[in-house]
N, C-alpha and C. Protein backbone atom coordinates (compact mmCIF):
# COMPACT_ATOMS: atom_id res chain seq x y z
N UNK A 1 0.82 -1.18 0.00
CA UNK A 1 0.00 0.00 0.00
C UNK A 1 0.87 1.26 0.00
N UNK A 2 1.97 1.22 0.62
CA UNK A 2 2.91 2.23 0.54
C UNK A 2 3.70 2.50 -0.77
N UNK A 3 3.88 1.58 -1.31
CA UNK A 3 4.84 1.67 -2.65
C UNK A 3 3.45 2.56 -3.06
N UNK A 4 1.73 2.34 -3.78
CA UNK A 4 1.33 2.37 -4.57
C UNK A 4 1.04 3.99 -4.01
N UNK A 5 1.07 4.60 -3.09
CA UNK A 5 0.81 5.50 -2.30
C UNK A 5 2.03 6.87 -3.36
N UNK A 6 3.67 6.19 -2.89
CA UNK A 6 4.94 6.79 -3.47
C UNK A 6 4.67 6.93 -4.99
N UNK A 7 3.47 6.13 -5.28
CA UNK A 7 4.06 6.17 -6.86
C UNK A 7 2.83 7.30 -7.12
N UNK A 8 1.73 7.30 -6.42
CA UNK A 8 1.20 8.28 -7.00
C UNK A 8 1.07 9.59 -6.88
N UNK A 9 2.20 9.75 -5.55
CA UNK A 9 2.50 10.79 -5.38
C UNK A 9 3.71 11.37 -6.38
N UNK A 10 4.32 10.52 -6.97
CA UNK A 10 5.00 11.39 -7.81
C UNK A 10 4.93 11.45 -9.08
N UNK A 11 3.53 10.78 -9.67
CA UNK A 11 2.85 10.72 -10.69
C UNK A 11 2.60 12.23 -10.21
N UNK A 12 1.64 12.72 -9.41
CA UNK A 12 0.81 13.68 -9.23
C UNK A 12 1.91 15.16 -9.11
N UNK A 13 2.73 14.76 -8.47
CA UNK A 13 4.30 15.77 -8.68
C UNK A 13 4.46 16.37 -10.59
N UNK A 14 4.62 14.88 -11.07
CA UNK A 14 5.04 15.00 -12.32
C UNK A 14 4.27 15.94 -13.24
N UNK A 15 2.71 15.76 -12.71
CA UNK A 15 1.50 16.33 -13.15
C UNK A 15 1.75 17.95 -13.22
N UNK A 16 2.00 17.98 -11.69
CA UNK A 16 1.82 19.52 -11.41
C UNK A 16 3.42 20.48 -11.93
N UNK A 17 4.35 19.57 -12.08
CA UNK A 17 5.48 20.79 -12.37
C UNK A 17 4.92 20.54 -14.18
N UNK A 18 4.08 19.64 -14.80
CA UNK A 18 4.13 19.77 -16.47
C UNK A 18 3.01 20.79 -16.72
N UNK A 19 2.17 21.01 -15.52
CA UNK A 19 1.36 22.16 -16.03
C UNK A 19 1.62 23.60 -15.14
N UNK A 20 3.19 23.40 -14.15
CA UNK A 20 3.61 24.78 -13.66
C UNK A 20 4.76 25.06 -14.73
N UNK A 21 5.38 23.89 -15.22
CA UNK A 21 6.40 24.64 -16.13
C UNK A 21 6.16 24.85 -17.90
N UNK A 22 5.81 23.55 -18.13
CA UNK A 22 5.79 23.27 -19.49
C UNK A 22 4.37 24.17 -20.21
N UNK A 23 3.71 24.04 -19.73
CA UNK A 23 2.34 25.19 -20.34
C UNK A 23 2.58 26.15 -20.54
N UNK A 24 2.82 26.81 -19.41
CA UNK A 24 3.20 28.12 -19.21
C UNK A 24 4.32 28.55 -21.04
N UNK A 25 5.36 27.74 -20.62
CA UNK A 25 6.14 28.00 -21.83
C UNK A 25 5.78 27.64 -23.51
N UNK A 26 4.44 26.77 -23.21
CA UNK A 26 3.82 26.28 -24.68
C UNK A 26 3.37 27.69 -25.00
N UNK A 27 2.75 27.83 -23.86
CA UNK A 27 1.43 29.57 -24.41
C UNK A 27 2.67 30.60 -24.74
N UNK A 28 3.53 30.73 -24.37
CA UNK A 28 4.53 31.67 -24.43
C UNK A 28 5.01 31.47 -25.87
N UNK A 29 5.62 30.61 -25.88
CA UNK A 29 5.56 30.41 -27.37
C UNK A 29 4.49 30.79 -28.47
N UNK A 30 3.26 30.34 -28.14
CA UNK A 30 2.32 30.78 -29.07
C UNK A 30 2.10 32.00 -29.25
N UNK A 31 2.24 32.78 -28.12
CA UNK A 31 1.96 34.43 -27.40
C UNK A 31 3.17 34.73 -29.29
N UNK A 32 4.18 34.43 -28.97
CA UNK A 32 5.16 35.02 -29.67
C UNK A 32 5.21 34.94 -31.15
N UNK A 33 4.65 33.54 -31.49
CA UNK A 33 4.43 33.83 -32.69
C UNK A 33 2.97 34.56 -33.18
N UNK A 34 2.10 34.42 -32.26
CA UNK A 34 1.12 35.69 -32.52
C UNK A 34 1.49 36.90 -33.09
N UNK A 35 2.68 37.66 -32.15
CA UNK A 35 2.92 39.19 -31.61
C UNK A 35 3.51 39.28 -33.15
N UNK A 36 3.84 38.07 -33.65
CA UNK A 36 4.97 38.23 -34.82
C UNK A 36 3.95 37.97 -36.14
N UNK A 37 2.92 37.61 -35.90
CA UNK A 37 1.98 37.46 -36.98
C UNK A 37 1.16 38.91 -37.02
N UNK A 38 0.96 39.40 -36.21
CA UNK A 38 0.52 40.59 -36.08
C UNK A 38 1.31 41.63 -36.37
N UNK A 39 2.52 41.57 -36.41
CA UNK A 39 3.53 42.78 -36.68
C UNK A 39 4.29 42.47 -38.35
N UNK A 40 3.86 41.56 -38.62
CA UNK A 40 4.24 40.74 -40.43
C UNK A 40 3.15 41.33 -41.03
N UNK A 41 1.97 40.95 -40.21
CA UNK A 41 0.33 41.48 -41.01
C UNK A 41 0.17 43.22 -41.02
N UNK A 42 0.66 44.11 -40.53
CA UNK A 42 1.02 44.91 -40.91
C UNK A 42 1.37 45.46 -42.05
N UNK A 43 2.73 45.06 -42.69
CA UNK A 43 3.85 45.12 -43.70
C UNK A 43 2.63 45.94 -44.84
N UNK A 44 1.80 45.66 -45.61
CA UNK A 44 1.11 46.21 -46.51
C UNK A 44 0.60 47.83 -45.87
N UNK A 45 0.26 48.34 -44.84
CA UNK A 45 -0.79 49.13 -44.06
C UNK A 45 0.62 49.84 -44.18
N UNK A 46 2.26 49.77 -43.49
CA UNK A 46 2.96 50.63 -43.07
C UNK A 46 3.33 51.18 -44.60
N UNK A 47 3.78 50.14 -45.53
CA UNK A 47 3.74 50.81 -47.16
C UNK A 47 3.03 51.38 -47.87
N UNK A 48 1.90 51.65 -47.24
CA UNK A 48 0.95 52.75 -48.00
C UNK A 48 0.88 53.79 -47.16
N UNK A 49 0.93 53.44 -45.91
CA UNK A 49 1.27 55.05 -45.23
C UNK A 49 2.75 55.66 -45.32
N UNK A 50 3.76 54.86 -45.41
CA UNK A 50 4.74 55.36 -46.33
C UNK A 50 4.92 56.35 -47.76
N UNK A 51 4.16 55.43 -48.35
CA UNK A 51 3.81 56.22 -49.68
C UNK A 51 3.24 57.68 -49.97
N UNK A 52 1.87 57.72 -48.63
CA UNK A 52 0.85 58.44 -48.89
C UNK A 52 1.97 59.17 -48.00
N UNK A 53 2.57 59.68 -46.94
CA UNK A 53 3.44 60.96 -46.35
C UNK A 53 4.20 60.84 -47.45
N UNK A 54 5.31 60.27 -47.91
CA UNK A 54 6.02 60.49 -48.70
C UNK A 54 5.69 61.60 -49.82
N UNK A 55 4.64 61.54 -50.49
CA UNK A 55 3.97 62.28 -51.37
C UNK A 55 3.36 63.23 -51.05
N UNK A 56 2.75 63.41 -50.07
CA UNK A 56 2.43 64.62 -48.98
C UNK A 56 3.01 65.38 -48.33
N UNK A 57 4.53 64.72 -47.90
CA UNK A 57 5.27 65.65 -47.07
C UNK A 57 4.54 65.57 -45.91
N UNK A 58 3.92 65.05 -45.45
CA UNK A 58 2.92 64.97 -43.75
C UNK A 58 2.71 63.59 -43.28
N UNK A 59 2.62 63.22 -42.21
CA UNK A 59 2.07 62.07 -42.31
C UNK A 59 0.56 62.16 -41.70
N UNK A 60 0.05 63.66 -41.47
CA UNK A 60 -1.38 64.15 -41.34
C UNK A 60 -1.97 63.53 -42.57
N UNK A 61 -3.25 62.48 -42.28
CA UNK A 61 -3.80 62.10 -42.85
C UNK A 61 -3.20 61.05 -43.77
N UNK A 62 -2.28 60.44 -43.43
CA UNK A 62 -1.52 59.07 -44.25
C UNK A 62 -2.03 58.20 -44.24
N UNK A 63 -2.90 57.59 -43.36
CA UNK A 63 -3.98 56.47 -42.72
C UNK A 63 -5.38 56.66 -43.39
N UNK A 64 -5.55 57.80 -43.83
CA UNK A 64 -7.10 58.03 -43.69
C UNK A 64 -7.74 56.73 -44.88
N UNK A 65 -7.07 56.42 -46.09
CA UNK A 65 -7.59 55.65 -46.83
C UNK A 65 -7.09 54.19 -46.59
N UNK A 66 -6.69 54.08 -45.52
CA UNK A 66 -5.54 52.56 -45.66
C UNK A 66 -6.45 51.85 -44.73
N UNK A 67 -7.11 50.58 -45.48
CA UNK A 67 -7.67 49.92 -44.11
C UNK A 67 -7.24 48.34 -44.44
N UNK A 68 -6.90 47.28 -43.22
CA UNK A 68 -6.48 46.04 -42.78
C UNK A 68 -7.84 45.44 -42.71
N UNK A 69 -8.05 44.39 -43.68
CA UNK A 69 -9.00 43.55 -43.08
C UNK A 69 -8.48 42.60 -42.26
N UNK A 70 -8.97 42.45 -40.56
CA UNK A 70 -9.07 41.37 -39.83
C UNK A 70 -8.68 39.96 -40.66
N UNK A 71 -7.70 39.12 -40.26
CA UNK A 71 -7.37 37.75 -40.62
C UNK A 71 -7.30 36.66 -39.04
N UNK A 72 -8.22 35.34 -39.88
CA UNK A 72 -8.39 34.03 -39.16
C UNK A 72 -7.71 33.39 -39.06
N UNK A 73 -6.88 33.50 -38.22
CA UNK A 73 -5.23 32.22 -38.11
C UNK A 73 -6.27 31.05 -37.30
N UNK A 74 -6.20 29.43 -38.37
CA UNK A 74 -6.40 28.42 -37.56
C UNK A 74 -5.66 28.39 -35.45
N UNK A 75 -4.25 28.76 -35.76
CA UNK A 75 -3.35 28.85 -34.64
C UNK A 75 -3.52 29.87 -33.68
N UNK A 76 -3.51 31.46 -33.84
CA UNK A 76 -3.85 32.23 -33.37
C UNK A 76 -5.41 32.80 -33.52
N UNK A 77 -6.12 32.62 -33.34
CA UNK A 77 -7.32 33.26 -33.68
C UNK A 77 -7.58 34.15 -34.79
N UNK A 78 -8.02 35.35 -34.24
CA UNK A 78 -8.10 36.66 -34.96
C UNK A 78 -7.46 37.70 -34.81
N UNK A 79 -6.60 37.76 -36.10
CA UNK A 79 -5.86 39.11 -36.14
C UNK A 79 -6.21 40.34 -36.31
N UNK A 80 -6.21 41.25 -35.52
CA UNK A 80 -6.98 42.49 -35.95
C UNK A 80 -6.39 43.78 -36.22
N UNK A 81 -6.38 44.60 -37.12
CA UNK A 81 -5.43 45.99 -37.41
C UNK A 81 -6.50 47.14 -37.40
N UNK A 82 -6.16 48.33 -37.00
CA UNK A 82 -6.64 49.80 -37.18
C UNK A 82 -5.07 50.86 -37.22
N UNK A 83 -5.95 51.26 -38.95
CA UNK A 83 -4.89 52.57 -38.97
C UNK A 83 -5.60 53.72 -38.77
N UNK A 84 -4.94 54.43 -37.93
CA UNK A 84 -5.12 55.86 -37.28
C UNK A 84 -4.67 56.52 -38.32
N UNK A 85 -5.27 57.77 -38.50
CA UNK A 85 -5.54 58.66 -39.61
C UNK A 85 -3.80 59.45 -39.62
N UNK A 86 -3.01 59.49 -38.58
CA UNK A 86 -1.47 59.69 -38.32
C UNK A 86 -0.73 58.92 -39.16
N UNK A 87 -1.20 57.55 -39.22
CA UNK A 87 -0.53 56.66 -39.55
C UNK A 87 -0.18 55.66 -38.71
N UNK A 88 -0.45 55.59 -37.68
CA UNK A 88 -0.22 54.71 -36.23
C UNK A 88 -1.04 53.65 -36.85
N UNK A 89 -0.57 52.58 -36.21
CA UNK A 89 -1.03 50.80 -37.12
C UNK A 89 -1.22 50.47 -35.81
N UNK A 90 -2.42 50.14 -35.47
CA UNK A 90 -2.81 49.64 -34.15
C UNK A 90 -3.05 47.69 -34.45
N UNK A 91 -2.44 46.57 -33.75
CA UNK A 91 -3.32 45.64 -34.13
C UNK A 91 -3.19 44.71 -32.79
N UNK A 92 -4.00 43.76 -32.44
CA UNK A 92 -4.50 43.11 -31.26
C UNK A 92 -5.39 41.58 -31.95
N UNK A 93 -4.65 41.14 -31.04
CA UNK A 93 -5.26 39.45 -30.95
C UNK A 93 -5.36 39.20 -29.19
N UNK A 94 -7.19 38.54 -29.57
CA UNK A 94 -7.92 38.85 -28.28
C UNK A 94 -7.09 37.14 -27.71
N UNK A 95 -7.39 36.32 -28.43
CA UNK A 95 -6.80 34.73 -27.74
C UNK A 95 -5.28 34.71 -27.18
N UNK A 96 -4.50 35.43 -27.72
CA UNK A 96 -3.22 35.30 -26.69
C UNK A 96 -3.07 36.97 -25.85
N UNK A 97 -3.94 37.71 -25.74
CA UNK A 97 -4.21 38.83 -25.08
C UNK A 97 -2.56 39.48 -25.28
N UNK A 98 -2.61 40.27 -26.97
CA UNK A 98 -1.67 40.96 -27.56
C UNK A 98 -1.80 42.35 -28.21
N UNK A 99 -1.17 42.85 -28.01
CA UNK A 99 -1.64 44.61 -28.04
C UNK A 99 -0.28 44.92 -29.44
N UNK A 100 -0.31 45.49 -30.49
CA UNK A 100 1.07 46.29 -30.39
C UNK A 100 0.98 47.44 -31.10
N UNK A 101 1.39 48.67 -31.38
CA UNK A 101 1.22 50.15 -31.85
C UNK A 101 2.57 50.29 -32.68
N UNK A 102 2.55 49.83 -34.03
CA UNK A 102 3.22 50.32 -35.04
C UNK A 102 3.36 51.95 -35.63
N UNK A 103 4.35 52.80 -35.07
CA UNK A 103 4.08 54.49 -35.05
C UNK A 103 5.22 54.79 -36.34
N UNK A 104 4.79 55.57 -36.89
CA UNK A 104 5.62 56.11 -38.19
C UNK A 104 6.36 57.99 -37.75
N UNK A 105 7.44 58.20 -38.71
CA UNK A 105 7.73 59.10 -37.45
C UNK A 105 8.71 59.51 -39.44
N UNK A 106 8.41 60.95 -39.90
CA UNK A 106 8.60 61.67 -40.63
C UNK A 106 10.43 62.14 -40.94
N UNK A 107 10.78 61.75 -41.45
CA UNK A 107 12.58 62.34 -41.26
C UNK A 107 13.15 62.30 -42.84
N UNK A 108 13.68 63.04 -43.56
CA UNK A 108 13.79 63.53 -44.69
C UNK A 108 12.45 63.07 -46.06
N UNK A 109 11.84 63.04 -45.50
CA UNK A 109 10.85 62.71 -46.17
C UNK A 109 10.58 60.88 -46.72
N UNK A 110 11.29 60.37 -45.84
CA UNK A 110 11.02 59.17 -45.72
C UNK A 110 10.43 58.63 -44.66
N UNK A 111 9.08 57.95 -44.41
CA UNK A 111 8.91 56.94 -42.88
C UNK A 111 9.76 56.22 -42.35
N UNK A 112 10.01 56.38 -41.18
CA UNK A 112 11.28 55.40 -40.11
C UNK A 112 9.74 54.81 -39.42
N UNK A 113 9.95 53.97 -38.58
CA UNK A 113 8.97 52.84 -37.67
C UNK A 113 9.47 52.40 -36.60
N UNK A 114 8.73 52.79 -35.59
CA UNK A 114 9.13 52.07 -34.43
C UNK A 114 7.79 51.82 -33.79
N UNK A 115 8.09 50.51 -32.59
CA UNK A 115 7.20 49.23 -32.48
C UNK A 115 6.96 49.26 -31.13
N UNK A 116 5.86 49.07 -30.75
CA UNK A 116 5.88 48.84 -29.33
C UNK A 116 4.62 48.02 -29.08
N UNK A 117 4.90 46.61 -28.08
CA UNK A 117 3.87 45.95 -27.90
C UNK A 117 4.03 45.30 -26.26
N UNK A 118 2.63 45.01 -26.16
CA UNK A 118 2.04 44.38 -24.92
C UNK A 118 1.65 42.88 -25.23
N UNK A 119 1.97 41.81 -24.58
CA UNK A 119 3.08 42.16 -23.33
C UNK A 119 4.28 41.99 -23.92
N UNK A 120 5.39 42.46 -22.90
CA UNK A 120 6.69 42.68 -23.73
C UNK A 120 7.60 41.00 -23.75
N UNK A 121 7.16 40.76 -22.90
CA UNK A 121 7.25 39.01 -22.94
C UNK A 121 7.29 38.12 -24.47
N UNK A 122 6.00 38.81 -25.13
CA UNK A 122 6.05 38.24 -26.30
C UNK A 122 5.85 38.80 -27.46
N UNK A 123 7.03 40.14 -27.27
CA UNK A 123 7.21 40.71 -28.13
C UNK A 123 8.77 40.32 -29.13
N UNK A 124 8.69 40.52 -29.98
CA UNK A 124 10.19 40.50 -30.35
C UNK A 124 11.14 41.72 -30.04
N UNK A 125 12.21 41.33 -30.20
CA UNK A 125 13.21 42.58 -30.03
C UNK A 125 12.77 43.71 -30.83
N UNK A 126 12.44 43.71 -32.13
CA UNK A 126 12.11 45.05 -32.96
C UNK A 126 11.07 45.84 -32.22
N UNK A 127 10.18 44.98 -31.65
CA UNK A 127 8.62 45.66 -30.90
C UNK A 127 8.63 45.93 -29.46
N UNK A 128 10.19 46.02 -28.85
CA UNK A 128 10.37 46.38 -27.20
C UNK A 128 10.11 45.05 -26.61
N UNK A 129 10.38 43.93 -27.16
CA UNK A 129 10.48 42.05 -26.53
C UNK A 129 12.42 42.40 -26.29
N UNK A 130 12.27 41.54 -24.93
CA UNK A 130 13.45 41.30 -24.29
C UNK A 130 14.39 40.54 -25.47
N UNK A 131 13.84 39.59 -25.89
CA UNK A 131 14.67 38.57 -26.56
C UNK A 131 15.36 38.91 -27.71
């Protein structure tokens, strides 16, 4: 009775560090390639607000015609984008709870980009991610 006692206590051990360690790091992973599907799905939205300041000389009103349709990742859910009439590329995926603000920023008349996303955990390095 004692052996069967030891064994299921460290069955039940085994249990609890695979869903204190190993989960945790599955979702993390997924978190990341989200943050990175969301900041790829972009790429079209930042080249037309590129274009449109470029030709304007402003980036007042660079956004106003540029719109992202929402995409269905089997893996990640739903990808979602809003461009701000600045040019700011807003996009968010509600299933791995991901935020990030793609901002465009005017300098010889070319767009430069810089990235910033929530959480920074599973962000990449370009978007303020540690890694």
């Amino acid at each position: 009775m004692r052996a069967v006692l030891i064994v299921v206590a460290i069955l039940a051990l085994a249990g609890f560090l695979a869903v204190a360690v190993v989960l945790p790091q599955m979702a993390g992973s997924d978190a990341r390639d989200a943050a990175q599907a969301l900041i790829s799905g972009a790429d079209g939205a930042r080249q037309q607000v590129a274009a449109a300041a470029q030709k304007s000389g402003s980036l007042s009103g660079s956004g106003n015609d540029v719109k992202l349709a929402a995409r269905s990742d089997a893996k990640h859910g739903e990808l979602k984008w809003i461009v701000e009439s600045n040019g700011t590329i807003r996009g968010w995926n509600e299933k791995n709870a991901i935020e990030i603000s793609i901002m465009p920023t005017l300098q010889g008349g070319s767009a430069t980009w810089s990235c910033r996303g929530f959480p920074i955990t599973a962000m990449p390095a370009s978007c303020g991610g540690k890694s």
